[in-house]
N, C-alpha and C. Protein backbone atom coordinates (compact mmCIF):
# COMPACT_ATOMS: atom_id res chain seq x y z
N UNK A 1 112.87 107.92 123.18
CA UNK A 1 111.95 108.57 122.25
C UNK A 1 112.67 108.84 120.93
N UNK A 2 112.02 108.36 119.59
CA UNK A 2 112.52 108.35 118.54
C UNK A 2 112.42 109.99 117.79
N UNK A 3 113.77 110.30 117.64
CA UNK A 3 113.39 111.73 116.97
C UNK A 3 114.32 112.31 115.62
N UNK A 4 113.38 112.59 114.67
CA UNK A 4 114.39 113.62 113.11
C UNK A 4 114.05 114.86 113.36
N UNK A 5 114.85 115.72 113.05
CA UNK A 5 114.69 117.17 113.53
C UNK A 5 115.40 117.75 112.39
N UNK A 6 114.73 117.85 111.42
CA UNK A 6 115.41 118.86 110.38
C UNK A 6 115.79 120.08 110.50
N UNK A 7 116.85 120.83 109.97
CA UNK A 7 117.18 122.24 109.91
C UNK A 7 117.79 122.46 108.64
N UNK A 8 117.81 124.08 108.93
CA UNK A 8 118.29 124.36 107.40
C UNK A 8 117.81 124.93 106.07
N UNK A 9 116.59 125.10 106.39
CA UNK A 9 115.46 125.20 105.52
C UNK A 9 115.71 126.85 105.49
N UNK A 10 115.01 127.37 104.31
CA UNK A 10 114.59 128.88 104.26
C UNK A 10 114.31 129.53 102.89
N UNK A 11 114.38 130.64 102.80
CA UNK A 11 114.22 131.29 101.53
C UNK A 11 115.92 131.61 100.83
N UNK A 12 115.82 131.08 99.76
CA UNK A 12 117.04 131.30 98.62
C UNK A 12 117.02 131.40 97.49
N UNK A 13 117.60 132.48 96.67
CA UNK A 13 117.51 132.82 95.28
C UNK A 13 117.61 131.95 94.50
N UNK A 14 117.07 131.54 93.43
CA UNK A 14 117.97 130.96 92.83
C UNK A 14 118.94 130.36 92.26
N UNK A 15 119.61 129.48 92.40
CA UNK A 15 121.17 129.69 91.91
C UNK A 15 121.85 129.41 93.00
N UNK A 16 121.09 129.72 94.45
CA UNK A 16 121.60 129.56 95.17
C UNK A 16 121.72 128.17 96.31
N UNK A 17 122.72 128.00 97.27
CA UNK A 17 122.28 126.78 97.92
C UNK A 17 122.44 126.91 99.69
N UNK A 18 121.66 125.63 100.19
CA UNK A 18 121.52 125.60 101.38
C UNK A 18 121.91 124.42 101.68
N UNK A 19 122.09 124.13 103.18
CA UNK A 19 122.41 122.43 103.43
C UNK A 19 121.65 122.22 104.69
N UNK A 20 120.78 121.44 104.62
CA UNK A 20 119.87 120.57 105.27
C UNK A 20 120.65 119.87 106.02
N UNK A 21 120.07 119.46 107.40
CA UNK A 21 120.68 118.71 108.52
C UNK A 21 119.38 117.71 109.09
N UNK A 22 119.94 116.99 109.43
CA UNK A 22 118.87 115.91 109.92
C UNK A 22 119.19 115.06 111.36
N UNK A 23 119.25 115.71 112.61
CA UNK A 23 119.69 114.99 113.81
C UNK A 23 118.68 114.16 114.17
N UNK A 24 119.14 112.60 115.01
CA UNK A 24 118.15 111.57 115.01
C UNK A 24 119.11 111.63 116.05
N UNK A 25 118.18 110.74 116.68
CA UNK A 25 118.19 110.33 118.62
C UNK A 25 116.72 109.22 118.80
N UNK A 26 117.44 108.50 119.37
CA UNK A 26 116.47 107.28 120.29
C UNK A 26 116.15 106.01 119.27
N UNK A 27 117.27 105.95 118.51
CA UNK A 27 117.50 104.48 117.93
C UNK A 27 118.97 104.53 116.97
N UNK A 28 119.35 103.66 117.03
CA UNK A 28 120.54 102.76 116.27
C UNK A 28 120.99 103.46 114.78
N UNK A 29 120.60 105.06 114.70
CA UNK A 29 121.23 105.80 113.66
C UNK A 29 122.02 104.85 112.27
N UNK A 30 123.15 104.39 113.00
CA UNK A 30 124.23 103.64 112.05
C UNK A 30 123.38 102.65 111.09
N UNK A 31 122.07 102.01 111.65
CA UNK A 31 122.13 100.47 111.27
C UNK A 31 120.83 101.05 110.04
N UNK A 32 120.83 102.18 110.44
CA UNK A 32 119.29 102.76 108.85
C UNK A 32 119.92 103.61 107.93
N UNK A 33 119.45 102.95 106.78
CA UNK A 33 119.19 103.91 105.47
C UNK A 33 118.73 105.24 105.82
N UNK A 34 119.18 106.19 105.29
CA UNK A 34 118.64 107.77 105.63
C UNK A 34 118.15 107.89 104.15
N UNK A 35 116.82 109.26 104.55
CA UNK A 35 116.58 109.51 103.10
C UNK A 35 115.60 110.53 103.43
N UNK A 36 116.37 111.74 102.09
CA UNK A 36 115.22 112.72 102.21
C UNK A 36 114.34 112.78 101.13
N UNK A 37 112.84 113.26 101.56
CA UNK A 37 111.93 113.40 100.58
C UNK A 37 111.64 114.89 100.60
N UNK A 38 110.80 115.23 99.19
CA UNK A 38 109.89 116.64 99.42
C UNK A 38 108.70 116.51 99.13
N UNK A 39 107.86 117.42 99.44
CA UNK A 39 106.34 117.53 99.13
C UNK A 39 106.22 119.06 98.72
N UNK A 40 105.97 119.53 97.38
CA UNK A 40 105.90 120.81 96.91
C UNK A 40 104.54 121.09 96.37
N UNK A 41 104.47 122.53 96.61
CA UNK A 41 102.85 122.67 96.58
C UNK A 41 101.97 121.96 95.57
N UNK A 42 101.01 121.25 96.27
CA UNK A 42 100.46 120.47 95.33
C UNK A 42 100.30 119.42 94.55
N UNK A 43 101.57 118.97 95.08
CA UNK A 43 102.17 117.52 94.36
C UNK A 43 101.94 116.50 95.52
N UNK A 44 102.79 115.30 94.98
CA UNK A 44 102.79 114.31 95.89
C UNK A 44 104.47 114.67 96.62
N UNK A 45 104.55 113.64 97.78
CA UNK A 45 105.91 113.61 98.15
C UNK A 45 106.43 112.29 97.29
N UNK A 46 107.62 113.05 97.20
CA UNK A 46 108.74 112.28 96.20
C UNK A 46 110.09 112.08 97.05
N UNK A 47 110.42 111.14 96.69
CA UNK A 47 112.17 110.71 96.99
C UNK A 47 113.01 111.71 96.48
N UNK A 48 113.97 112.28 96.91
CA UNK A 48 114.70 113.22 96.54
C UNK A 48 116.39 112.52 96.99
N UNK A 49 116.96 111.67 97.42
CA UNK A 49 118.19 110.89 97.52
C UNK A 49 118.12 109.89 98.67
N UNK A 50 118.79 109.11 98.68
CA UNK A 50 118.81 108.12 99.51
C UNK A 50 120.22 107.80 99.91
N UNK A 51 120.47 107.26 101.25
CA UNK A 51 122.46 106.38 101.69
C UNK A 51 122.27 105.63 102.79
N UNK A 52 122.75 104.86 102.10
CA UNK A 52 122.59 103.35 102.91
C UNK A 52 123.43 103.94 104.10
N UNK A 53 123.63 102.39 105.13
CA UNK A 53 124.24 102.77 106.37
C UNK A 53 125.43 103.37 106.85
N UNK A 54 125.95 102.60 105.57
CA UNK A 54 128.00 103.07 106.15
C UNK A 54 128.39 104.11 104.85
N UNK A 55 126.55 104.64 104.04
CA UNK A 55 127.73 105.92 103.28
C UNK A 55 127.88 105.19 101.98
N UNK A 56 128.01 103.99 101.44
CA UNK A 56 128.83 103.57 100.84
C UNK A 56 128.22 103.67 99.25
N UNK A 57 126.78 103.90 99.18
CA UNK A 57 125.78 104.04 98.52
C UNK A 57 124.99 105.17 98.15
N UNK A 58 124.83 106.11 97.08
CA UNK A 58 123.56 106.53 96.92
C UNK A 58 122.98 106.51 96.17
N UNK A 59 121.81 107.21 96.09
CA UNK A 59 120.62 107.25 94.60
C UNK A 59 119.58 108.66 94.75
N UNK A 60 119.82 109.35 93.66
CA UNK A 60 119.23 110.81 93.78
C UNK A 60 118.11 110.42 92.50
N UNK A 61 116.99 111.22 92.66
CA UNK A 61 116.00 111.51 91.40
C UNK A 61 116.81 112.07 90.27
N UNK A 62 116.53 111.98 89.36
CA UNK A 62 116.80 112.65 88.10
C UNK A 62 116.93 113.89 88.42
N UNK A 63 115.74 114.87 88.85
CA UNK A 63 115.68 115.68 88.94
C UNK A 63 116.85 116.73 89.64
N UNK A 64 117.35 115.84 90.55
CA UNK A 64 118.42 116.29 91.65
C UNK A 64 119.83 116.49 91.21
N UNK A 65 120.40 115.34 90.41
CA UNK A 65 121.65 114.41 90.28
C UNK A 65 122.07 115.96 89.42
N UNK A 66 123.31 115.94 90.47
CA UNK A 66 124.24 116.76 90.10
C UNK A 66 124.11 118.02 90.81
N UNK A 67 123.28 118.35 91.57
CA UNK A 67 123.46 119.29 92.32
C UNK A 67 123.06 119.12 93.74
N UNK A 68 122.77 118.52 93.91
CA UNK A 68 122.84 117.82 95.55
C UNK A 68 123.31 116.59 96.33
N UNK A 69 123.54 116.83 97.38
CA UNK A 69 124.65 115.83 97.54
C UNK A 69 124.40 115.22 99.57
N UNK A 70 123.61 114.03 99.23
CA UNK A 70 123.52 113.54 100.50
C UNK A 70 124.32 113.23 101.42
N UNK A 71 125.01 112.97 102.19
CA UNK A 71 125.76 112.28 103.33
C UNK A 71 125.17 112.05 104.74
N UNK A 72 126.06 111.63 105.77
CA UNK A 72 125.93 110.98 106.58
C UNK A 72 127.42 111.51 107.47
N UNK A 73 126.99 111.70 109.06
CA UNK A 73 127.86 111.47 109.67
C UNK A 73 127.40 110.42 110.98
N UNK A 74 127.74 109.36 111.22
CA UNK A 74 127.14 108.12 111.51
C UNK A 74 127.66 108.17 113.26
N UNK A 75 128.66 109.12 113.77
CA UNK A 75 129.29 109.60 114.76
C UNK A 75 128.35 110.67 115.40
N UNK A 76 127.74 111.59 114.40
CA UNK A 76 126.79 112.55 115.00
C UNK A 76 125.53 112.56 114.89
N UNK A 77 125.25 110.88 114.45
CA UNK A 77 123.58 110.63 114.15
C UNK A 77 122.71 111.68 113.63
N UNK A 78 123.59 111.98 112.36
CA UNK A 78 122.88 113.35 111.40
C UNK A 78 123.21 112.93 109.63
N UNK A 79 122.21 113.29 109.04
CA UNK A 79 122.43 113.32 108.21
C UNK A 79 122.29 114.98 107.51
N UNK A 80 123.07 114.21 105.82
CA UNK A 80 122.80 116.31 105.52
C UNK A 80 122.37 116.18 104.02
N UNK A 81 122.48 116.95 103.49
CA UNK A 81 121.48 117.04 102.53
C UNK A 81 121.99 118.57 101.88
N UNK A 82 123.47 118.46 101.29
CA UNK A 82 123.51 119.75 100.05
C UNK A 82 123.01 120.46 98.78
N UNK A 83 122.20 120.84 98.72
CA UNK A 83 121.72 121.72 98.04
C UNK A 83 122.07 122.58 97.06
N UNK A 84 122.23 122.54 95.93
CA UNK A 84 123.31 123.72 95.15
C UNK A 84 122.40 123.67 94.00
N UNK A 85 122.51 124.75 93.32
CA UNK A 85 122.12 125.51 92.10
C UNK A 85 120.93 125.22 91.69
N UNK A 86 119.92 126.06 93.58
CA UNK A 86 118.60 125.58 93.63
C UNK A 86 117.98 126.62 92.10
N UNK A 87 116.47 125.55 92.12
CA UNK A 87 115.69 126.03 91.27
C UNK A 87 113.95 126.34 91.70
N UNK A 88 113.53 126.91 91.26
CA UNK A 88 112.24 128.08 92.03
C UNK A 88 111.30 126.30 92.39
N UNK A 89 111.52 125.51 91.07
CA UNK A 89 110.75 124.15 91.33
C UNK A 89 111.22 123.05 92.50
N UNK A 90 112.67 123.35 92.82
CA UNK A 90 112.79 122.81 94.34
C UNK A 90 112.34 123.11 95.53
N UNK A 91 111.05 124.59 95.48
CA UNK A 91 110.62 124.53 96.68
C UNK A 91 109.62 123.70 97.20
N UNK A 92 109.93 122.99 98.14
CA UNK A 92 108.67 122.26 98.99
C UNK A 92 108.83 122.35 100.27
N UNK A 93 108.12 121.16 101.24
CA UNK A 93 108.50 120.62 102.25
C UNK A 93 109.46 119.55 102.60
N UNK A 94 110.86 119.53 103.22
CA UNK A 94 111.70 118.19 102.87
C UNK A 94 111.65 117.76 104.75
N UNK A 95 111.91 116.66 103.76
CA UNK A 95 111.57 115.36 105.09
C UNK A 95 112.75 114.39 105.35
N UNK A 96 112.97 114.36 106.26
CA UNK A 96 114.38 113.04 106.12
C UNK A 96 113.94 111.85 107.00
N UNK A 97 114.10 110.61 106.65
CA UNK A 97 113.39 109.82 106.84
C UNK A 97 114.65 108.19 107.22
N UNK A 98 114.05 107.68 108.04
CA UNK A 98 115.10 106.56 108.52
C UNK A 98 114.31 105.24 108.60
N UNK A 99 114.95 104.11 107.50
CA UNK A 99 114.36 103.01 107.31
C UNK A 99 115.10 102.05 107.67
N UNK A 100 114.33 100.41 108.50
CA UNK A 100 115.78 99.53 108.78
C UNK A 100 114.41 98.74 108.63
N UNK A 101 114.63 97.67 107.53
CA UNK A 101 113.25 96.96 106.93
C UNK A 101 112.14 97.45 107.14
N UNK A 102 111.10 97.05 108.12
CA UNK A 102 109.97 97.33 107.97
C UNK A 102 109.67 98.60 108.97
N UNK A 103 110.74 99.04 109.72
CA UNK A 103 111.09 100.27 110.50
C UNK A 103 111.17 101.29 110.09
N UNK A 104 110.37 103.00 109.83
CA UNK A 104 110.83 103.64 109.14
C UNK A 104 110.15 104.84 110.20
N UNK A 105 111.31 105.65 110.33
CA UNK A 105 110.52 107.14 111.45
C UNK A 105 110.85 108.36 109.87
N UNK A 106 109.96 109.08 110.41
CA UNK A 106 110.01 110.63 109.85
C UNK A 106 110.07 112.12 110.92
N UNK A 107 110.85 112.88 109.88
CA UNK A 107 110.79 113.72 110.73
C UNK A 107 109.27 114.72 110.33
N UNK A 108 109.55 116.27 110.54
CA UNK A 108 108.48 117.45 110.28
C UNK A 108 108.57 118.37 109.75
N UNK A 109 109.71 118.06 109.12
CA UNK A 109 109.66 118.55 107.70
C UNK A 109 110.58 120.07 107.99
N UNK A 110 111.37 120.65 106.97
CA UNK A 110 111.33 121.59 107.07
C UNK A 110 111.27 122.42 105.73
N UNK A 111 110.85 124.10 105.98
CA UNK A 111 110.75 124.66 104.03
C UNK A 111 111.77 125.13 103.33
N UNK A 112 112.16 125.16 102.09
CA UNK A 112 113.13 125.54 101.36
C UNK A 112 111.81 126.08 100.34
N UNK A 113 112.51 127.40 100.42
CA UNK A 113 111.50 128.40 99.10
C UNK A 113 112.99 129.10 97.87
N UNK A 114 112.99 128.54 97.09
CA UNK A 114 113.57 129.00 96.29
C UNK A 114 112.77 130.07 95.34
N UNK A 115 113.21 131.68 95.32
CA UNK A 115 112.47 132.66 94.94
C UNK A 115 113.35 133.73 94.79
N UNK A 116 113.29 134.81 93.79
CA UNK A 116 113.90 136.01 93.95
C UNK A 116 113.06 137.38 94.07
């Protein structure tokens, strides 16, 4: 059974940061692209960074670059997702997501409310 299980999520001030985790089980972890998205009130869901299989690669939104910082541990079929010098407009729903061509699972999301 194919599974993403986000954690990590919650309420944080401003300024402040959190780190997102993403454990997967019941397929070939190593051989997919990881990638998290968000969906914030009202919007669409957006790409928020992406890393290829072995790490070797990434690509963040504009919006992101420079304060968050994706990885991979390919040993603990998790990915993570650092967070730093959140802003009240990074709160949504984030999603981490695993693609291998036309293969792609999601997880259920978890919330990050940036607020003081």
């Amino acid at each position: 059974q194919v599974q993403l299980v986000e954690s990590g999520g919650g309420l944080v001030q401003p300024g402040g940061s959190l780190r997102l985790s993403c454990a997967a089980s019941g397929f070939a972890f190593s051989n997919y692209r990881m990638s998290w998205y968000r969906q914030g009130p009202g919007k669409e869901r957006e790409l928020v960074a992406e890393i290829t299989k072995f790490g070797g690669t990434t690509n963040y939104a504009d919006s992101v670059k420079g304060r968050f910082t994706i990885s991979r541990d390919n040993a603990k079929s998790t990915a993570y997702l650092q967070m730093n010098s959140l802003k009240p407009e990074d709160t949504a729903v984030y999603y981490c997501s695993a693609s291998y061509y036309s293969i792609g699972y999601w997880g259920q999301g978890t919330q990050v409310t940036v607020s003081s």
